[in-house]
PDB file of N, CA and C in Angstrom:
ATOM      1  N   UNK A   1     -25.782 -20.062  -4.477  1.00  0.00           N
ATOM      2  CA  UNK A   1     -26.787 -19.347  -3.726  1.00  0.00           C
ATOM      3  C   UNK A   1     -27.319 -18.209  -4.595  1.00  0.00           C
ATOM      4  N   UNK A   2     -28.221 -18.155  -4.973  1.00  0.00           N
ATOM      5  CA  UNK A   2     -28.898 -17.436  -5.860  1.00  0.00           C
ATOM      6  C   UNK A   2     -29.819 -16.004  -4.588  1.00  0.00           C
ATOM      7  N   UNK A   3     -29.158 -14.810  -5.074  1.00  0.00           N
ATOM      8  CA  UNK A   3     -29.880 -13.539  -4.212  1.00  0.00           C
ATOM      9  C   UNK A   3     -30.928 -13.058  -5.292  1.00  0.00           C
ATOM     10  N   UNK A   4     -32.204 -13.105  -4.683  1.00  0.00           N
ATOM     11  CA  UNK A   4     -33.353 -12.027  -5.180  1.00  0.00           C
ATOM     12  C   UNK A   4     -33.215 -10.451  -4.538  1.00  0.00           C
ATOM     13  N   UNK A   5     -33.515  -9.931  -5.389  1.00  0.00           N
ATOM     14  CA  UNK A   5     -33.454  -8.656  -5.467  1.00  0.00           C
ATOM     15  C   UNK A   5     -35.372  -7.404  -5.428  1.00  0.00           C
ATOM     16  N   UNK A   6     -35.727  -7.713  -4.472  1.00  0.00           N
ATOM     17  CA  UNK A   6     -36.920  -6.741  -4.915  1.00  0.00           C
ATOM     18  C   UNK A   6     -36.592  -5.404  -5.118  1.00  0.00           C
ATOM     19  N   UNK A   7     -36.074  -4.665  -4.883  1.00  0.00           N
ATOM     20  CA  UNK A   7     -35.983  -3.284  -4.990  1.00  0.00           C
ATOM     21  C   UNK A   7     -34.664  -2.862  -5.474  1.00  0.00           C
ATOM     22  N   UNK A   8     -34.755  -1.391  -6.126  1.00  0.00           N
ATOM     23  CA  UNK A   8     -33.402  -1.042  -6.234  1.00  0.00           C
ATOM     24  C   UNK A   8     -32.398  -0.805  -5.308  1.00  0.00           C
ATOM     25  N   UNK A   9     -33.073  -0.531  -4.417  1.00  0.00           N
ATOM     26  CA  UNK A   9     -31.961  -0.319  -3.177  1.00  0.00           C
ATOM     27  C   UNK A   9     -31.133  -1.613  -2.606  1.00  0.00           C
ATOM     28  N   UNK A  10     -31.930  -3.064  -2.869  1.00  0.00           N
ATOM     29  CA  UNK A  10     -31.601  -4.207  -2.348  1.00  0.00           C
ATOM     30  C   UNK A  10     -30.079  -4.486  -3.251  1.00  0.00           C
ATOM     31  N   UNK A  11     -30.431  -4.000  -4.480  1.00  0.00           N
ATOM     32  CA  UNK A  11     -29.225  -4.391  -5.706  1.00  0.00           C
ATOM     33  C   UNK A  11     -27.947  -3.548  -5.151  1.00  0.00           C
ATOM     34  N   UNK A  12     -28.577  -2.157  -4.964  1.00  0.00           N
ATOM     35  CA  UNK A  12     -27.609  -1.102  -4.813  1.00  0.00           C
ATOM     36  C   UNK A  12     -26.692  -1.284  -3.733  1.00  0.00           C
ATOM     37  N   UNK A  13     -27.204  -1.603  -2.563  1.00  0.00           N
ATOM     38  CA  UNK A  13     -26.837  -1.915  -1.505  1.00  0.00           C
ATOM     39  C   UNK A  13     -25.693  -3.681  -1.382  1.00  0.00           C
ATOM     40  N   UNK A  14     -26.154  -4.505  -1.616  1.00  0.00           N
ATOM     41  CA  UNK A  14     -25.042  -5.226  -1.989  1.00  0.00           C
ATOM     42  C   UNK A  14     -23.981  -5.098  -3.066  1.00  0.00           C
ATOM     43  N   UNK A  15     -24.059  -4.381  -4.286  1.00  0.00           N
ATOM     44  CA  UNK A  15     -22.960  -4.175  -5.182  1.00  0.00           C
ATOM     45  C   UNK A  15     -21.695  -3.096  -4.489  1.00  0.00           C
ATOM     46  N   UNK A  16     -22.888  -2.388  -3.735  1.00  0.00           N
ATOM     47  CA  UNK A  16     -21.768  -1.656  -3.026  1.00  0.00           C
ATOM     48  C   UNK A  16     -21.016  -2.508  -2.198  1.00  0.00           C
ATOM     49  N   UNK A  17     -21.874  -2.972  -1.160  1.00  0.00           N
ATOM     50  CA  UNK A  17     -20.693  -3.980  -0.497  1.00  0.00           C
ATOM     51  C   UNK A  17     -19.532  -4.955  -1.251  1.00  0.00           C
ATOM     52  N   UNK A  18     -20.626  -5.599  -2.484  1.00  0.00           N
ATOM     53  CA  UNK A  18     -19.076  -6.715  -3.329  1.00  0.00           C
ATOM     54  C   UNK A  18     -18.139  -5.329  -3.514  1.00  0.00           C
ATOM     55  N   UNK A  19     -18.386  -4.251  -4.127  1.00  0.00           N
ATOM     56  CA  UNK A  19     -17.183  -3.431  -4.735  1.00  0.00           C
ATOM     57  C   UNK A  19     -16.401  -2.681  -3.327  1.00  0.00           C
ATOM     58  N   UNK A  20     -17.130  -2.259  -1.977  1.00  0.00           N
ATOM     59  CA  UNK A  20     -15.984  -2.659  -1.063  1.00  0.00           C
ATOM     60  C   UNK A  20     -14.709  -3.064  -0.341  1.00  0.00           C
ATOM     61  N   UNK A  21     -15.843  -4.495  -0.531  1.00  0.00           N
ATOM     62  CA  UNK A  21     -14.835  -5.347  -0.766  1.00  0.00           C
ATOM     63  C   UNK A  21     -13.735  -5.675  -1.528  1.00  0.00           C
ATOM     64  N   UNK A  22     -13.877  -5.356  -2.506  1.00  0.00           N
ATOM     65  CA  UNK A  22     -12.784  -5.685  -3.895  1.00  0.00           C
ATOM     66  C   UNK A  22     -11.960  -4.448  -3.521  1.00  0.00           C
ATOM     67  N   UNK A  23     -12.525  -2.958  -3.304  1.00  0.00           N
ATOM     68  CA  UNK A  23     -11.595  -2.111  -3.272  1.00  0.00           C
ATOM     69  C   UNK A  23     -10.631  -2.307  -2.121  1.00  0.00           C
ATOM     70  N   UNK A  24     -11.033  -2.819  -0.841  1.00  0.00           N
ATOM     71  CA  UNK A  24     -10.009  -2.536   0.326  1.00  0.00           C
ATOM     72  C   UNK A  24      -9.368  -4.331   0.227  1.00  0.00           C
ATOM     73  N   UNK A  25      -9.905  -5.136  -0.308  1.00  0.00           N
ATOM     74  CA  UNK A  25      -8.491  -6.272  -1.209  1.00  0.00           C
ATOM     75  C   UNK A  25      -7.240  -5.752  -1.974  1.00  0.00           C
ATOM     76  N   UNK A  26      -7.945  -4.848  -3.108  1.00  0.00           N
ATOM     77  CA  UNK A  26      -6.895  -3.802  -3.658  1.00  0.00           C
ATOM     78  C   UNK A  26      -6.002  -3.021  -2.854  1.00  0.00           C
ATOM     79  N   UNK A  27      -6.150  -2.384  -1.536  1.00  0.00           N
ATOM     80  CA  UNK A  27      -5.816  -1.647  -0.867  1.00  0.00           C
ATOM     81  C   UNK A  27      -4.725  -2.798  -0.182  1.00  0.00           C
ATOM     82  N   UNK A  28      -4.941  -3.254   0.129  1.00  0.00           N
ATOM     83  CA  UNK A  28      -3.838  -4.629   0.946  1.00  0.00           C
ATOM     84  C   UNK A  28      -3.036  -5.036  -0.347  1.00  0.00           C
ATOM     85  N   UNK A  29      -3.518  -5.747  -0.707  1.00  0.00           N
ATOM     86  CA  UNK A  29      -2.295  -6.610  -2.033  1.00  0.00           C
ATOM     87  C   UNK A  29      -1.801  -5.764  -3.245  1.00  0.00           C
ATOM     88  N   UNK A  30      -2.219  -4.483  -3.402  1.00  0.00           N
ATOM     89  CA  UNK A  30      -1.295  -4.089  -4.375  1.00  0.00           C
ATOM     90  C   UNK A  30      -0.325  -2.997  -3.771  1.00  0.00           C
ATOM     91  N   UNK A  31      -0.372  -2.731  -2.457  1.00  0.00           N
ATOM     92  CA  UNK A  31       1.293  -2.275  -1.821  1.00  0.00           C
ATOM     93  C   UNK A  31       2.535  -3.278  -1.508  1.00  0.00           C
ATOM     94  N   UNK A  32       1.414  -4.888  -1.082  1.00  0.00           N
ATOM     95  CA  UNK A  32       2.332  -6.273  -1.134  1.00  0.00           C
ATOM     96  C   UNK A  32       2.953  -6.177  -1.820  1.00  0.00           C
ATOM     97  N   UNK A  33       2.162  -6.492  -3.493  1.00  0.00           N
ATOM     98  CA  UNK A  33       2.835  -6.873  -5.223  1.00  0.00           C
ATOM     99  C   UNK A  33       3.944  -5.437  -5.496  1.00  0.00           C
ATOM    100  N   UNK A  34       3.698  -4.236  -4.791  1.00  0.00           N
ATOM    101  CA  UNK A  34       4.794  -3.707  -5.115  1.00  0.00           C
ATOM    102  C   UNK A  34       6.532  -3.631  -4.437  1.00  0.00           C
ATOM    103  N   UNK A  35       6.205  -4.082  -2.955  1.00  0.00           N
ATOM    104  CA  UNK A  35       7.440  -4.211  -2.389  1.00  0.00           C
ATOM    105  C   UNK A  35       7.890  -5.718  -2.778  1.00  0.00           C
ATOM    106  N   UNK A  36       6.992  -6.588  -3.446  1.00  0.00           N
ATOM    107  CA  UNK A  36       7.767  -7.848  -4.005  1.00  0.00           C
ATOM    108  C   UNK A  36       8.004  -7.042  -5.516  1.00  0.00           C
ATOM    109  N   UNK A  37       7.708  -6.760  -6.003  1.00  0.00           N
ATOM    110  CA  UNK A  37       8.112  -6.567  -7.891  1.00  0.00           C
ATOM    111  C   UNK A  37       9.525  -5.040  -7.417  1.00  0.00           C
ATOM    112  N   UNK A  38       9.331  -4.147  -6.373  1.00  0.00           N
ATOM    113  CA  UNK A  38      10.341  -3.177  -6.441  1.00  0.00           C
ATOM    114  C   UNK A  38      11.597  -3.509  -5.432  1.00  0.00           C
ATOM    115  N   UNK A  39      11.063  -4.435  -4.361  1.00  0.00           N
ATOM    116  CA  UNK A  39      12.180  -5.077  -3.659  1.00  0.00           C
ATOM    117  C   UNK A  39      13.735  -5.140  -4.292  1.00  0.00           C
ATOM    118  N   UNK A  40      14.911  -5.007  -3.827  1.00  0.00           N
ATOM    119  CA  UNK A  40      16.146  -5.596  -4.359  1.00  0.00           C
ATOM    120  C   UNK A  40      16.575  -6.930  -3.644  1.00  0.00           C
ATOM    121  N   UNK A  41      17.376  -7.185  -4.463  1.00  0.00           N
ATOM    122  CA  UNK A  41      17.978  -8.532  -4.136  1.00  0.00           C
ATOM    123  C   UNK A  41      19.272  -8.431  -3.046  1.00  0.00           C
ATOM    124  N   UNK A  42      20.179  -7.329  -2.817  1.00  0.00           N
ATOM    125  CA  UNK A  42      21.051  -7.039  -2.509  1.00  0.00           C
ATOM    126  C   UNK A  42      20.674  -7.476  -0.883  1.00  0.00           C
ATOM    127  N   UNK A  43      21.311  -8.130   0.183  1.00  0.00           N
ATOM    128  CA  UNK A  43      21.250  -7.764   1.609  1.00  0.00           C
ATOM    129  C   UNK A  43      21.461  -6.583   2.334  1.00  0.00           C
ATOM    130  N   UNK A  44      20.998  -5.917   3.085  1.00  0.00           N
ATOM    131  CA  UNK A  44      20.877  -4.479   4.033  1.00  0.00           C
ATOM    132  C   UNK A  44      21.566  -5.090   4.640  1.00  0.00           C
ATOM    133  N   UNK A  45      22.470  -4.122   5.393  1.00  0.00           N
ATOM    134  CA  UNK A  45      23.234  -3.984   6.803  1.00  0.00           C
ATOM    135  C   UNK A  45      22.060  -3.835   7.931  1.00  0.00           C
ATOM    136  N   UNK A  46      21.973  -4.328   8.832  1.00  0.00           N
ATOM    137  CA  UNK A  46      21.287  -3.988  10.205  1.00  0.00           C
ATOM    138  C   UNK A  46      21.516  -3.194  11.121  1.00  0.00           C
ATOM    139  N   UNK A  47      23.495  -2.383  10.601  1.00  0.00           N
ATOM    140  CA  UNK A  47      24.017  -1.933  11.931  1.00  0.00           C
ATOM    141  C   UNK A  47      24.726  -1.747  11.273  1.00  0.00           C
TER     142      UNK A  47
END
């Protein structure tokens, strides 16, 4: 799908949205990737 762009604002306005997007992806999966990479292996007690 190919987007035309007439104006600067048309460009401005979607890059902001892709980078958004990408930032609040970042915001979710790199607190994931850290409780998997800092996680231990050991079992917790529950009680």
């Amino acid at each position: 799908m190919e987007h035309i762009f007439y104006s600067l604002q048309d460009f401005m306005v979607y890059t902001k949205g892709i980078t958004y997007l990408i930032m609040g992806g970042l915001l979710v999966l790199l607190p994931l990737f850290w409780v998997f990479v800092a996680g231990n292996d050991e079992k917790k007690e529950l009680f």
